[in-house]
C-alpha atoms as a PDB file:
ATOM      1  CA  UNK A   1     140.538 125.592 118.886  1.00  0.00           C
ATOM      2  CA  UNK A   2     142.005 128.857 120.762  1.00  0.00           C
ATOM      3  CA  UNK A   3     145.377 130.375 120.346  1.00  0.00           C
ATOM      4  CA  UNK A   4     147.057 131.588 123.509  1.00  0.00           C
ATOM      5  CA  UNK A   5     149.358 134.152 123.761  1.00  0.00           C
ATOM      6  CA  UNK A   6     150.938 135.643 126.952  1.00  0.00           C
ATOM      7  CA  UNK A   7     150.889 139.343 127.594  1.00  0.00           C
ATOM      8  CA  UNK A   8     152.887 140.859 130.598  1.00  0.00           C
ATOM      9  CA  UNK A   9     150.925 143.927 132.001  1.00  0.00           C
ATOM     10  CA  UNK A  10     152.013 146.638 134.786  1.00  0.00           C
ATOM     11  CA  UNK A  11     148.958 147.033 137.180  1.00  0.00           C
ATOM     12  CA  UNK A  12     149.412 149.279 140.402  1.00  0.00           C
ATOM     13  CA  UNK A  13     153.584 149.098 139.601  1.00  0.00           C
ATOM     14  CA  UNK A  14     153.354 145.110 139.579  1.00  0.00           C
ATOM     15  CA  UNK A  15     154.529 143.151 136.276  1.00  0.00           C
ATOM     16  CA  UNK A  16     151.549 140.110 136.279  1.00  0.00           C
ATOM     17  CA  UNK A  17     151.422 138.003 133.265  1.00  0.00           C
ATOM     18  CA  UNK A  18     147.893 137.552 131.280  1.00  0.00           C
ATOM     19  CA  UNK A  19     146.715 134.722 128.931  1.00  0.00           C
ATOM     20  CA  UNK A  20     144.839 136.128 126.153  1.00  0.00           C
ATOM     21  CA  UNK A  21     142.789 133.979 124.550  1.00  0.00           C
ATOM     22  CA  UNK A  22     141.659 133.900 120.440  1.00  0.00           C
ATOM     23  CA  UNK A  23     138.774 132.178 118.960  1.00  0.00           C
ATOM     24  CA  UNK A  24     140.941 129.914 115.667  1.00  0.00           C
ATOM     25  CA  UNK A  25     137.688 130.832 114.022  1.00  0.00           C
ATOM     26  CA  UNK A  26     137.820 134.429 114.082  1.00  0.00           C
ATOM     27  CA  UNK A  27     140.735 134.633 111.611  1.00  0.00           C
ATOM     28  CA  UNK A  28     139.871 135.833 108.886  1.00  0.00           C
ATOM     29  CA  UNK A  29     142.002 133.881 105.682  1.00  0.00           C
ATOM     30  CA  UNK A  30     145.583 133.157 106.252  1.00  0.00           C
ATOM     31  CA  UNK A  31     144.797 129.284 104.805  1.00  0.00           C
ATOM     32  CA  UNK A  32     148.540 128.726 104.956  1.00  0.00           C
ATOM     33  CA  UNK A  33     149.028 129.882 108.332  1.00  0.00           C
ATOM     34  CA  UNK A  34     145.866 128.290 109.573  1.00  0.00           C
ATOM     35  CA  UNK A  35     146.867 124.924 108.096  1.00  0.00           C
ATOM     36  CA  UNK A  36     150.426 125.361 110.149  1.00  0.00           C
ATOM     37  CA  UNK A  37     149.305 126.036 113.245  1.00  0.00           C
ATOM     38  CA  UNK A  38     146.612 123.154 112.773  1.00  0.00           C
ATOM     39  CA  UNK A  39     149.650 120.797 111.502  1.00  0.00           C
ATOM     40  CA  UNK A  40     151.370 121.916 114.960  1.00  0.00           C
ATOM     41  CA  UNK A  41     148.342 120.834 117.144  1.00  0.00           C
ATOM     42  CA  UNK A  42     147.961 117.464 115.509  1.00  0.00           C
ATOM     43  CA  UNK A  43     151.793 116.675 115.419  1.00  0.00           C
ATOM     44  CA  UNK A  44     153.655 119.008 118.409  1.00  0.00           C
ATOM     45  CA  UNK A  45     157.333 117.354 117.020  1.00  0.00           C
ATOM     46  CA  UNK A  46     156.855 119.773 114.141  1.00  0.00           C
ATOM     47  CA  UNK A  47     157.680 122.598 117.236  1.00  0.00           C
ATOM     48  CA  UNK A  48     156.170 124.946 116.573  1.00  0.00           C
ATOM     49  CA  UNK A  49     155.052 128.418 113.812  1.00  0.00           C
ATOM     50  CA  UNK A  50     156.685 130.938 112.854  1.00  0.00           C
ATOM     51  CA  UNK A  51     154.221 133.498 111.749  1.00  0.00           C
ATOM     52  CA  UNK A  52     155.687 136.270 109.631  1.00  0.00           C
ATOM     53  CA  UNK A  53     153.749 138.926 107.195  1.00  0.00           C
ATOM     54  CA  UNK A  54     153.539 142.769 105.875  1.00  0.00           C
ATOM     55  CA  UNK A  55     152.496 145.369 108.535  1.00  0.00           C
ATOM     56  CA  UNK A  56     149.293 145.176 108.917  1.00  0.00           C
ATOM     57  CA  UNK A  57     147.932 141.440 108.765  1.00  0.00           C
ATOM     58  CA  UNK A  58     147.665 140.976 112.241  1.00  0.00           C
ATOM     59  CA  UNK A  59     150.821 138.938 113.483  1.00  0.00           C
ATOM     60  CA  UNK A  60     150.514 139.955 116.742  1.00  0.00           C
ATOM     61  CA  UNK A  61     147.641 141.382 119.211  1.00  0.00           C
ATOM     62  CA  UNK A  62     147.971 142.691 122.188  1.00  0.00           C
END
């Protein structure tokens, strides 16, 4: 399993949207979160995570 984010870059003055790509297995803990987002793949009418957390654990990338 990946999780895909979009990122919108500025390359020679042009907005162009990117697809970054994470390998599920690279993160490190976060059971609970890990378990949600695995929930979400295997039933989609659940719509979706909402990850929140103290600065520093990695809620975003980019």
């Amino acid at each position: 399993m990946r999780i895909v984010a979009a990122a919108t870059a500025v390359e020679g003055g042009r907005k162009t949207k990117k697809q970054l790509v994470f390998p599920f297995v690279k993160i490190q803990g976060q059971d609970e979160m890990k378990m949600a987002l695995l929930l979400n793949v295997v039933d989609p009418n659940i719509g979706g995570v909402l990850v929140m957390g103290d600065r520093g654990t990695a809620k975003s990338v980019g």
